[in-house]
N, C-alpha and C. Protein backbone atom coordinates (compact mmCIF):
# COMPACT_ATOMS: atom_id res chain seq x y z
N UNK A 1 40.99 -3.52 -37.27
CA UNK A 1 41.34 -2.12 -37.39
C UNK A 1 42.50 -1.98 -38.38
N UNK A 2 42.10 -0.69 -39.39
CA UNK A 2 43.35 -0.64 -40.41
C UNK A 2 44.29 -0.17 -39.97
N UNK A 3 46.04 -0.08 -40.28
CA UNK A 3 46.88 0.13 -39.70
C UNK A 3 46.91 1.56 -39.57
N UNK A 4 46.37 2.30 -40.75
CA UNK A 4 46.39 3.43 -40.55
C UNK A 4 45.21 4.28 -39.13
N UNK A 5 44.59 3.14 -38.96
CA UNK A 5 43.75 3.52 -37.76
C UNK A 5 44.62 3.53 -36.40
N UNK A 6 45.23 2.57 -36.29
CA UNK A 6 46.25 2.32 -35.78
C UNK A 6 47.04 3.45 -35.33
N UNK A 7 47.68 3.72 -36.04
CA UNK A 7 48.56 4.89 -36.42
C UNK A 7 48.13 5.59 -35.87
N UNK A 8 46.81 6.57 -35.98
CA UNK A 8 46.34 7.84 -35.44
C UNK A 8 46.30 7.54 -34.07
N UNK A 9 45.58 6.13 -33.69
CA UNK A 9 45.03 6.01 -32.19
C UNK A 9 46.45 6.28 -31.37
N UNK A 10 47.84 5.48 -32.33
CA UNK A 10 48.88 5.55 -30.99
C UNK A 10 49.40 6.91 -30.75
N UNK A 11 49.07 7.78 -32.37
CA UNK A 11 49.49 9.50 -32.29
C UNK A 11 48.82 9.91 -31.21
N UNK A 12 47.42 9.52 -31.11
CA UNK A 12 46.25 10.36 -30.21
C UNK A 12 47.04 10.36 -28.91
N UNK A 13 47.02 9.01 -28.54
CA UNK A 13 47.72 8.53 -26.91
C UNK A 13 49.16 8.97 -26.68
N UNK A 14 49.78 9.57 -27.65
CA UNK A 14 51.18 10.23 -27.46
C UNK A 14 50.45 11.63 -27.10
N UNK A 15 50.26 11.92 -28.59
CA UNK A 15 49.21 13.35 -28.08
C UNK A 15 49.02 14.02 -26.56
N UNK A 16 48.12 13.19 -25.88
CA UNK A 16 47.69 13.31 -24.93
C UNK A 16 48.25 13.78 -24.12
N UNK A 17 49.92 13.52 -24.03
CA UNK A 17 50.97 13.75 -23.22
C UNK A 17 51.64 14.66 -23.23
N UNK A 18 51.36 15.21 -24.50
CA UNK A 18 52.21 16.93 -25.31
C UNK A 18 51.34 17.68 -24.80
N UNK A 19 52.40 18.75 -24.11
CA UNK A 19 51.27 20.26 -23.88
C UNK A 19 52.58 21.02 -24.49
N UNK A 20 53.87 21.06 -23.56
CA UNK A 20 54.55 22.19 -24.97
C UNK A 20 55.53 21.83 -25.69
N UNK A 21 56.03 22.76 -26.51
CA UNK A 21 57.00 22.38 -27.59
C UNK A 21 58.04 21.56 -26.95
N UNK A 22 58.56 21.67 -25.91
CA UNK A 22 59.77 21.10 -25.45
C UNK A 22 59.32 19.25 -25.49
N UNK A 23 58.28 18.96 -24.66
CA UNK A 23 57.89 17.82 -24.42
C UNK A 23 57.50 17.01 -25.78
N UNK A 24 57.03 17.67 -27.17
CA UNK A 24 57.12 17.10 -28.33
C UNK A 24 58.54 16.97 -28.66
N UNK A 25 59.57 18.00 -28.67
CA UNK A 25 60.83 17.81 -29.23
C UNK A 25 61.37 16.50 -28.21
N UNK A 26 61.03 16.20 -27.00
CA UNK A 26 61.82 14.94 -25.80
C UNK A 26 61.13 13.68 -26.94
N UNK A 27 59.63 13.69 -27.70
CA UNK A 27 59.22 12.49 -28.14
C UNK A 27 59.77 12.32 -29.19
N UNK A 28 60.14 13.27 -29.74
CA UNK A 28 60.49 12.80 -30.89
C UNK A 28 62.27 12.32 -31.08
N UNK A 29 62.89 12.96 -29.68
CA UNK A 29 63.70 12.55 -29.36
C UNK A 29 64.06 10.66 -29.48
N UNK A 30 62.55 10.75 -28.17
CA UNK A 30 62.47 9.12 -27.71
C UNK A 30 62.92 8.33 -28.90
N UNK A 31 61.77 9.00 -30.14
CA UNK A 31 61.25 8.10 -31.25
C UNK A 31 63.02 7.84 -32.51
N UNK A 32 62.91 8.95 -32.02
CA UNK A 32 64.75 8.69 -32.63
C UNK A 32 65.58 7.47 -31.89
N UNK A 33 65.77 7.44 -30.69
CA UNK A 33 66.42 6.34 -29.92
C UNK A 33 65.71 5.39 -30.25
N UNK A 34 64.20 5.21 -30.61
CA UNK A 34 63.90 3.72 -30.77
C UNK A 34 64.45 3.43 -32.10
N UNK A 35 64.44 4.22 -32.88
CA UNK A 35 64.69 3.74 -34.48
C UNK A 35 66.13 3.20 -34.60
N UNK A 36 66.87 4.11 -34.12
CA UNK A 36 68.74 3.80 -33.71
C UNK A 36 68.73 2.48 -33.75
N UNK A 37 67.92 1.73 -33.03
CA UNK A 37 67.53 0.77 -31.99
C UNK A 37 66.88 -0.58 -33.11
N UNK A 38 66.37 0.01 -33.85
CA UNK A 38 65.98 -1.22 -35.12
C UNK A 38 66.59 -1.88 -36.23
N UNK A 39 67.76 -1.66 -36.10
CA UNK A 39 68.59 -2.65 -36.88
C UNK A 39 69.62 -3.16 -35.81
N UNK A 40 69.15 -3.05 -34.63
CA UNK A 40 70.28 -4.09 -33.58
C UNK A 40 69.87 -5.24 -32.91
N UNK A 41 70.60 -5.97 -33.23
CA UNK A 41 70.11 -7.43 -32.83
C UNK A 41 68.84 -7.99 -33.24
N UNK A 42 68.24 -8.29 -33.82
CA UNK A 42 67.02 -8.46 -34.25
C UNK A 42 66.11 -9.63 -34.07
N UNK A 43 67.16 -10.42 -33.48
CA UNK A 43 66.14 -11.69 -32.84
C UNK A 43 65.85 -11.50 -31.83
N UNK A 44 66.56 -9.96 -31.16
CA UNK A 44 65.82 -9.99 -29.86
C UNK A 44 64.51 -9.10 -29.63
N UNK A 45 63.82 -9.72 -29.22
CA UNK A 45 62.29 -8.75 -29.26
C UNK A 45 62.34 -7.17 -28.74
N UNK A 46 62.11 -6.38 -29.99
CA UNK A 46 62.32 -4.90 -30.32
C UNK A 46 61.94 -4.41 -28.89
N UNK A 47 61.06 -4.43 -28.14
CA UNK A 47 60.81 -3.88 -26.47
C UNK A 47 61.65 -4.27 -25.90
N UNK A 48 62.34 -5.29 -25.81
CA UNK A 48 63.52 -5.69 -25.12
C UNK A 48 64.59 -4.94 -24.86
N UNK A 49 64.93 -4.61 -26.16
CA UNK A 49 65.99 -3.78 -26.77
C UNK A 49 65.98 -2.34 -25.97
N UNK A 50 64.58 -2.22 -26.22
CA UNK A 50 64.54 -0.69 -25.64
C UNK A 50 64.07 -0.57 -24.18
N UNK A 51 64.44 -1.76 -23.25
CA UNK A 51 64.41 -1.29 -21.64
C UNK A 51 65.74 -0.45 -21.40
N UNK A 52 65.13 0.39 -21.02
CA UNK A 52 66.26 1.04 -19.64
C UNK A 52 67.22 2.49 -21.28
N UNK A 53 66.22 2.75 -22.34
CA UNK A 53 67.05 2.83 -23.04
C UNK A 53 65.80 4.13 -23.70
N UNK A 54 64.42 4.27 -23.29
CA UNK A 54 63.46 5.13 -23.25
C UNK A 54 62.96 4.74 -22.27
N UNK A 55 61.38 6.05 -22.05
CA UNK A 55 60.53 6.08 -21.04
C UNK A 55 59.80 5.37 -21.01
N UNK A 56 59.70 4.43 -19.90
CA UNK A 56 59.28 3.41 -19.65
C UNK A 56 57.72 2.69 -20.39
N UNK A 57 57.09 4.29 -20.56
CA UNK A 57 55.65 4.12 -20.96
C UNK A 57 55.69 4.47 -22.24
N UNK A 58 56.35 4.94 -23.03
CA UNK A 58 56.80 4.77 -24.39
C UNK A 58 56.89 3.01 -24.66
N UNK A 59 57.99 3.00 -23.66
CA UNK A 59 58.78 0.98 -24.26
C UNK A 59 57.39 0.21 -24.38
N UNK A 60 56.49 0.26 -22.89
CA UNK A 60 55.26 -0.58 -23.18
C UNK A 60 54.29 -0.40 -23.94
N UNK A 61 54.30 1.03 -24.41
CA UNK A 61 52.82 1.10 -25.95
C UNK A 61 54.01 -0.13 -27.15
N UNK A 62 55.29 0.26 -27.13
CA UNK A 62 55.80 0.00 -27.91
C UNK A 62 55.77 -2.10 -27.89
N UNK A 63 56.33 -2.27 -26.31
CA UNK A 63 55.66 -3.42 -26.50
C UNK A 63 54.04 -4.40 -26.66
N UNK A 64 53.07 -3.34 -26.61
CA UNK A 64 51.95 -3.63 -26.63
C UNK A 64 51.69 -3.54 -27.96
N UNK A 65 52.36 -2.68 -29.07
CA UNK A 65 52.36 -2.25 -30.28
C UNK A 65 52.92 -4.09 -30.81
N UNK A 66 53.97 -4.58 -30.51
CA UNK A 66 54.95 -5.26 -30.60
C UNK A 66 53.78 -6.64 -30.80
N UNK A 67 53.53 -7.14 -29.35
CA UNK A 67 52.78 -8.17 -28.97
C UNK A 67 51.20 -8.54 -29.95
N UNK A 68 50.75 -7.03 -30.53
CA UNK A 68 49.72 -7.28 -31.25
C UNK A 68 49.86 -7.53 -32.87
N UNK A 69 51.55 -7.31 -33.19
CA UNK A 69 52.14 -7.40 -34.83
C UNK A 69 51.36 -6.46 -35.49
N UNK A 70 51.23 -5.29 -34.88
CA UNK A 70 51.13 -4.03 -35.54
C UNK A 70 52.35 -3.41 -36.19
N UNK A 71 53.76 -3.11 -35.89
CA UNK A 71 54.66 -2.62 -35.92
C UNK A 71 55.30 -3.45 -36.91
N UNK A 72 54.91 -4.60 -36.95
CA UNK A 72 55.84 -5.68 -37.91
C UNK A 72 57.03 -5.88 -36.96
N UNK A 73 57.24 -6.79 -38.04
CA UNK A 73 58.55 -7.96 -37.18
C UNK A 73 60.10 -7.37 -38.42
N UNK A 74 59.77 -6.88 -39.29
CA UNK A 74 61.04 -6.44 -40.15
C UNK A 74 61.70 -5.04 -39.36
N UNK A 75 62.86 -4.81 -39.70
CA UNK A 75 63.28 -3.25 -39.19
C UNK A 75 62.76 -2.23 -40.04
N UNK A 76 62.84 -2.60 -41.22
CA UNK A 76 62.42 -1.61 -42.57
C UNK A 76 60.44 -1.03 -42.48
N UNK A 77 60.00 -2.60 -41.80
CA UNK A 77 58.50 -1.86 -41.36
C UNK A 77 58.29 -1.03 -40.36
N UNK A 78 59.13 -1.28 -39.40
CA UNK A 78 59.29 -1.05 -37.84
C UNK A 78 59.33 0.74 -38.11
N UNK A 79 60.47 0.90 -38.94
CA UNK A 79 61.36 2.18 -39.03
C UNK A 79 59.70 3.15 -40.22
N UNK A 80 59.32 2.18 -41.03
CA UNK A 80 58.17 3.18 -41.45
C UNK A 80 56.97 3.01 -40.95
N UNK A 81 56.90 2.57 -39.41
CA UNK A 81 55.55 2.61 -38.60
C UNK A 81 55.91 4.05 -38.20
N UNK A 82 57.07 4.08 -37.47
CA UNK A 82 57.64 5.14 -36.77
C UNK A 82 57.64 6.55 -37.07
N UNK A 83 57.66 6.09 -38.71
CA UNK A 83 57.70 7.51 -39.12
C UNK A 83 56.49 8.39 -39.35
N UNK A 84 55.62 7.28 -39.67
CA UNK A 84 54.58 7.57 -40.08
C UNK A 84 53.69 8.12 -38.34
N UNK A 85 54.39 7.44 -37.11
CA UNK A 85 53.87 8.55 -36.34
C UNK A 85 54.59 9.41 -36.25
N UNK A 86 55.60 10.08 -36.36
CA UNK A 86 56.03 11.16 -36.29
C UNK A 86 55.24 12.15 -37.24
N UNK A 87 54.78 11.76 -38.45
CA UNK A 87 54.20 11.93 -39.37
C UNK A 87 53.01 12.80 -38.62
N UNK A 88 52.29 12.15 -38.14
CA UNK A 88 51.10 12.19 -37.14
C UNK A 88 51.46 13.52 -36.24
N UNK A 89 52.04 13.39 -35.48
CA UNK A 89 52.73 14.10 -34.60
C UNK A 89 53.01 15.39 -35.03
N UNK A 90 53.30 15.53 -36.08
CA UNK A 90 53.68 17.07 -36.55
C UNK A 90 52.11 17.88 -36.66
N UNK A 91 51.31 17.19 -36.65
CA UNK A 91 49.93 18.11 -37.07
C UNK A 91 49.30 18.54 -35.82
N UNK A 92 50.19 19.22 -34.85
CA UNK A 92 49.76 20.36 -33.95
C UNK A 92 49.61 21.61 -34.22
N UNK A 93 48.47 21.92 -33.26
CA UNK A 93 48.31 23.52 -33.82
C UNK A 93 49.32 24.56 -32.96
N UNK A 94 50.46 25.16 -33.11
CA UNK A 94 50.94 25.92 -32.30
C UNK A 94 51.04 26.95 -31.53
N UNK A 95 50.90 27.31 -30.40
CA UNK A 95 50.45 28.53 -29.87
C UNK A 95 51.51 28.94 -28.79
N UNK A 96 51.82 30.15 -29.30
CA UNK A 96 53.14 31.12 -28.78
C UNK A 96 52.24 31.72 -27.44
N UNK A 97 52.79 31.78 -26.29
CA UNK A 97 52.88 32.20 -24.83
C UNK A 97 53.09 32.75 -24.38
N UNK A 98 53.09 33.99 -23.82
CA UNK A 98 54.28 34.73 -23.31
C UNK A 98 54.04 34.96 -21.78
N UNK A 99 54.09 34.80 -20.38
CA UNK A 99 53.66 35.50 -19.52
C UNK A 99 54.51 35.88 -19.16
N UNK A 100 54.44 35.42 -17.12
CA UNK A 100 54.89 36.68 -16.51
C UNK A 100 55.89 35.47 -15.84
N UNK A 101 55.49 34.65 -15.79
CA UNK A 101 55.83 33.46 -14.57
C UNK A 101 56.17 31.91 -14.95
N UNK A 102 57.09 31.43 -14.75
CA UNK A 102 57.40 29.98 -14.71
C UNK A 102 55.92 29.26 -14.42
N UNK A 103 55.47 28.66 -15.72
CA UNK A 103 54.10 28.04 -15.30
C UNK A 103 54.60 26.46 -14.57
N UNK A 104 53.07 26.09 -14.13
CA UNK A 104 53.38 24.84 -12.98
C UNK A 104 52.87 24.07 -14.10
N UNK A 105 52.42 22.87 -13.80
CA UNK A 105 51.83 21.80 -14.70
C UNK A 105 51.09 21.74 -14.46
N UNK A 106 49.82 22.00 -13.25
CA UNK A 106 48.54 22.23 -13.36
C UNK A 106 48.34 23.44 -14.18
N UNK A 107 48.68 24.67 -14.23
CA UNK A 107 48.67 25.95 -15.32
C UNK A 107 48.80 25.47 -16.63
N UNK A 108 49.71 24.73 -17.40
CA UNK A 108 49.60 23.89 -18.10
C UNK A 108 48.56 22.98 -18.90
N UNK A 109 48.29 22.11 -17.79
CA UNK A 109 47.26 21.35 -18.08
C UNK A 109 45.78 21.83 -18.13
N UNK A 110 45.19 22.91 -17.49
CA UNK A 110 44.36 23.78 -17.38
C UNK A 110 44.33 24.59 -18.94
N UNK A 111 45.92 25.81 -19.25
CA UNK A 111 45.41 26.08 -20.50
C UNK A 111 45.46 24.70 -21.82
N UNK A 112 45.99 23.73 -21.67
CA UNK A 112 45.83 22.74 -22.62
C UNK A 112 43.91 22.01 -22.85
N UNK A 113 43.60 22.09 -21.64
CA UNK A 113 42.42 21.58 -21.76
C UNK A 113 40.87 22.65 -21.99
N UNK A 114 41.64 24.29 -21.72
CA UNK A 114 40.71 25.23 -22.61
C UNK A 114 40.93 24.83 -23.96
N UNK A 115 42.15 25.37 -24.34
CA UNK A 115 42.18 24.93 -26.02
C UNK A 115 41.68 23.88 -26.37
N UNK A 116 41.78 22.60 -25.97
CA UNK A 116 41.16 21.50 -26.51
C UNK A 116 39.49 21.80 -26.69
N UNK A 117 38.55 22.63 -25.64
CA UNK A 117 37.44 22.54 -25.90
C UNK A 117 37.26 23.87 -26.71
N UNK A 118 37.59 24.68 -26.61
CA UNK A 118 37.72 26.13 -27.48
C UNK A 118 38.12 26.19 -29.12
N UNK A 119 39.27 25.59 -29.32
CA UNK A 119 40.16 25.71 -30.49
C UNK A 119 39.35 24.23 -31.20
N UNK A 120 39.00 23.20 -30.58
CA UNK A 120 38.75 22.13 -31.18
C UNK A 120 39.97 21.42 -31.95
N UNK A 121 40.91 21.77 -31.61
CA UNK A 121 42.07 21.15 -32.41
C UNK A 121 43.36 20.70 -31.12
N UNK A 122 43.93 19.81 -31.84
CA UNK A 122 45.17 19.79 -30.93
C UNK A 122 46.09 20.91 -30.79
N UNK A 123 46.55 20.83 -29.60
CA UNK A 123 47.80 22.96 -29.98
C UNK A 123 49.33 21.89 -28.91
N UNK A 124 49.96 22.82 -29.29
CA UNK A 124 51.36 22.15 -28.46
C UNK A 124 51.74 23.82 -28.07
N UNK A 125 52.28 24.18 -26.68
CA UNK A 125 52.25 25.49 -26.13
C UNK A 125 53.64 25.43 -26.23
N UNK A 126 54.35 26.71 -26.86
CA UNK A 126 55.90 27.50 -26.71
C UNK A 126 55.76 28.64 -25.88
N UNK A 127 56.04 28.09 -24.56
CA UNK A 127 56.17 29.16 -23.52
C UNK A 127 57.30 29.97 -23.47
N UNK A 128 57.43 31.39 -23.21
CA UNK A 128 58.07 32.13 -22.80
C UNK A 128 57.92 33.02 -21.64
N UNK A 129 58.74 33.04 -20.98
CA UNK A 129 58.76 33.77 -19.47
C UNK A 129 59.21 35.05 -19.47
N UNK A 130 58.61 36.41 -19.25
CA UNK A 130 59.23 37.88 -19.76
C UNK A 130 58.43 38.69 -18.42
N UNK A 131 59.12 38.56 -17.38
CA UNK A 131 58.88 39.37 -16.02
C UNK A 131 57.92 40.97 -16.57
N UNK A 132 58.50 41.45 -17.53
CA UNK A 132 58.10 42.90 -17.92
C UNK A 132 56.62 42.87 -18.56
N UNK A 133 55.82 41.84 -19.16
CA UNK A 133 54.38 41.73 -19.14
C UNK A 133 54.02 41.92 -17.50
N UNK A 134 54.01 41.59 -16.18
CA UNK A 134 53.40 42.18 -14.79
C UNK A 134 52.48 41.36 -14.50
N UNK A 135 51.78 40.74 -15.63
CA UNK A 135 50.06 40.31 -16.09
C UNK A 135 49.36 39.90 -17.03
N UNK A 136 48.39 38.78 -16.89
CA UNK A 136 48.15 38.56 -18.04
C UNK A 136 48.92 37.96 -19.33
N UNK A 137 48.69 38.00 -20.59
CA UNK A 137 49.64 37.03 -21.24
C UNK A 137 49.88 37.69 -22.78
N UNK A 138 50.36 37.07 -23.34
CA UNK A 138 50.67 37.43 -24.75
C UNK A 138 50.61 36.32 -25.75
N UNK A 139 49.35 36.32 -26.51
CA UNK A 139 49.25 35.09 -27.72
C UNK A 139 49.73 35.37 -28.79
N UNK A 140 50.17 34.49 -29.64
CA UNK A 140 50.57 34.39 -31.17
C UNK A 140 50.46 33.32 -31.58
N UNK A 141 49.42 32.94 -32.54
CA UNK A 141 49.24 31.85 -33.10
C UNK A 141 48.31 32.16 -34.49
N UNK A 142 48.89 31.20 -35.52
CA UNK A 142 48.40 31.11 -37.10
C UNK A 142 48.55 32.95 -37.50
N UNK A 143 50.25 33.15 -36.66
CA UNK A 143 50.38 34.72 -37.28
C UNK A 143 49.73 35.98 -36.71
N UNK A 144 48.57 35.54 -36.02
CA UNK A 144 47.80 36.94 -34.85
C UNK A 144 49.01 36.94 -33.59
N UNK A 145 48.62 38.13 -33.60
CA UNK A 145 49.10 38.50 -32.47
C UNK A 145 47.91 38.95 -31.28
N UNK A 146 47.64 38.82 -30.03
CA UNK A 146 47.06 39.12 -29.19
C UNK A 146 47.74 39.72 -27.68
N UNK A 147 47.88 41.15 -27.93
CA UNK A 147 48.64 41.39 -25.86
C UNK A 147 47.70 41.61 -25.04
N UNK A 148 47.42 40.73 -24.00
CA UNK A 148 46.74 40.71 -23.31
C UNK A 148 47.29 40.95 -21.39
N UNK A 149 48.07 41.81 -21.73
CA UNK A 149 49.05 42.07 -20.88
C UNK A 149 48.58 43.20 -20.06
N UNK A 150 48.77 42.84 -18.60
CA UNK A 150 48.71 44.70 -17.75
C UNK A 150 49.77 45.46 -18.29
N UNK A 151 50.79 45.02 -18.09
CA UNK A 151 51.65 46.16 -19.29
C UNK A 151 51.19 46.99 -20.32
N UNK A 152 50.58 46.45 -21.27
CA UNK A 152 50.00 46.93 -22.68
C UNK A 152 48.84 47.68 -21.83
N UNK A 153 48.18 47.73 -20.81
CA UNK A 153 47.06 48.68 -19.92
C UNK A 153 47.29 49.61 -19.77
N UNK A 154 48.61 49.43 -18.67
CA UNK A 154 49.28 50.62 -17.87
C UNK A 154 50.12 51.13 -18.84
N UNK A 155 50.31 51.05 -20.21
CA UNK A 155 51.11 52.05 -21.26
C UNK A 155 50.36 52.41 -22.03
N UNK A 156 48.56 52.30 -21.90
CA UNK A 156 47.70 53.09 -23.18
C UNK A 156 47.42 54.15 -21.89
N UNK A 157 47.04 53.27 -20.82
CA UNK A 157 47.03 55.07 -19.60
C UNK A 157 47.76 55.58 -19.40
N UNK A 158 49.00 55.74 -19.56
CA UNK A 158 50.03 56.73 -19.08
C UNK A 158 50.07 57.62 -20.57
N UNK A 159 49.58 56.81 -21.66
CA UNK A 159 50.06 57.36 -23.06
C UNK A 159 48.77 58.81 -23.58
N UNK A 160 47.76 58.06 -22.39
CA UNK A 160 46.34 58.67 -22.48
C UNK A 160 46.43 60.20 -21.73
N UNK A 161 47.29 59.77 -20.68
CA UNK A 161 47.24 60.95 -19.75
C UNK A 161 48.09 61.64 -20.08
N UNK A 162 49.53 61.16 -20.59
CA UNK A 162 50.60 62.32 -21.30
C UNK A 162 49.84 62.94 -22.55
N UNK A 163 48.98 62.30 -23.36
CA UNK A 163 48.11 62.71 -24.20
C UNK A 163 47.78 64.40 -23.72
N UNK A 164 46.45 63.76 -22.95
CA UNK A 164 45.41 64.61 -22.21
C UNK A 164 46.20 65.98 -21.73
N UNK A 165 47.74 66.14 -21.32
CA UNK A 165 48.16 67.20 -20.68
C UNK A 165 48.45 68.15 -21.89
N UNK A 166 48.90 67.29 -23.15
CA UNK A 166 49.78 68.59 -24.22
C UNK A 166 48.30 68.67 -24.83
């Protein structure tokens, strides 16, 4: 497998784990602490380095990355494997949120896995919480706007019926 195959498969399996913006900004966080992390000490094996220092299941792709001499053994390769997934990583499709309610992580994972079969693309969700939607939700993505809100309901009927009286 070419490295650049490589590359995508470990983006995919990060992927997998992103549903919203916050949880991409924590990886790319991670991916910052590992890099910090590649010009220190260097005879000691790069997973090593990074126990107790990222998430645990980050350290082991990283040592599984490690063990197969994908990542290389230099810091200078190490540091442009890394980038090159971050690289990866940026090519989400973004989709603005708005409801009513602190979503759970099944709500979450539910709208992540419509989009995946709907949109056909990867999306990373920027939730916002705004009590005054009541219902329903509010999209924005690639610049549309969509209110799909009981709010936006109950203000074309009241607008209908103040209408209807003058």
């Amino acid at each position: 497998m070419k490295k650049t195959d490589v590359i995508k498969e470990v983006a995919k399996e990060l992927r997998e784990k992103i549903i919203t913006i916050e949880d991409l900004n924590a990886l790319f966080d991670q991916i910052s602490v590992i890099e910090n992390f590649l010009f220190k000490d260097i005879k000691t094996p790069f997973s090593e380095k990074l126990k107790g220092e990222i998430k645990e299941d980050l350290r082991l792709i990283v040592e599984n990355l490690e063990k197969k001499g994908i990542i290389g053994k230099l810091p200078n390769e190490q540091f442009s494997f890394f980038e090159k997934i971050k690289s990866e990583l940026k090519k989400f499709l973004l989709i603005k949120l708005e409801i009513a309610f602190e979503p759970s992580e099944d709500f979450l994972l539910n709208i992540k896995k419509w989009l995946k079969e709907n949109v056909q693309q990867e999306t990373v969700l920027q939730i916002k919480t705004n009590p005054n939607i009541v219902a329903g939700l509010i999209i924005e993505y690639q610049g549309k706007y969509l209110d799909l809100s009981l709010a936006k309901k109950i203000d074309e009927i009241i607008e209908t019926i103040t209408y209807e009286r003058f």
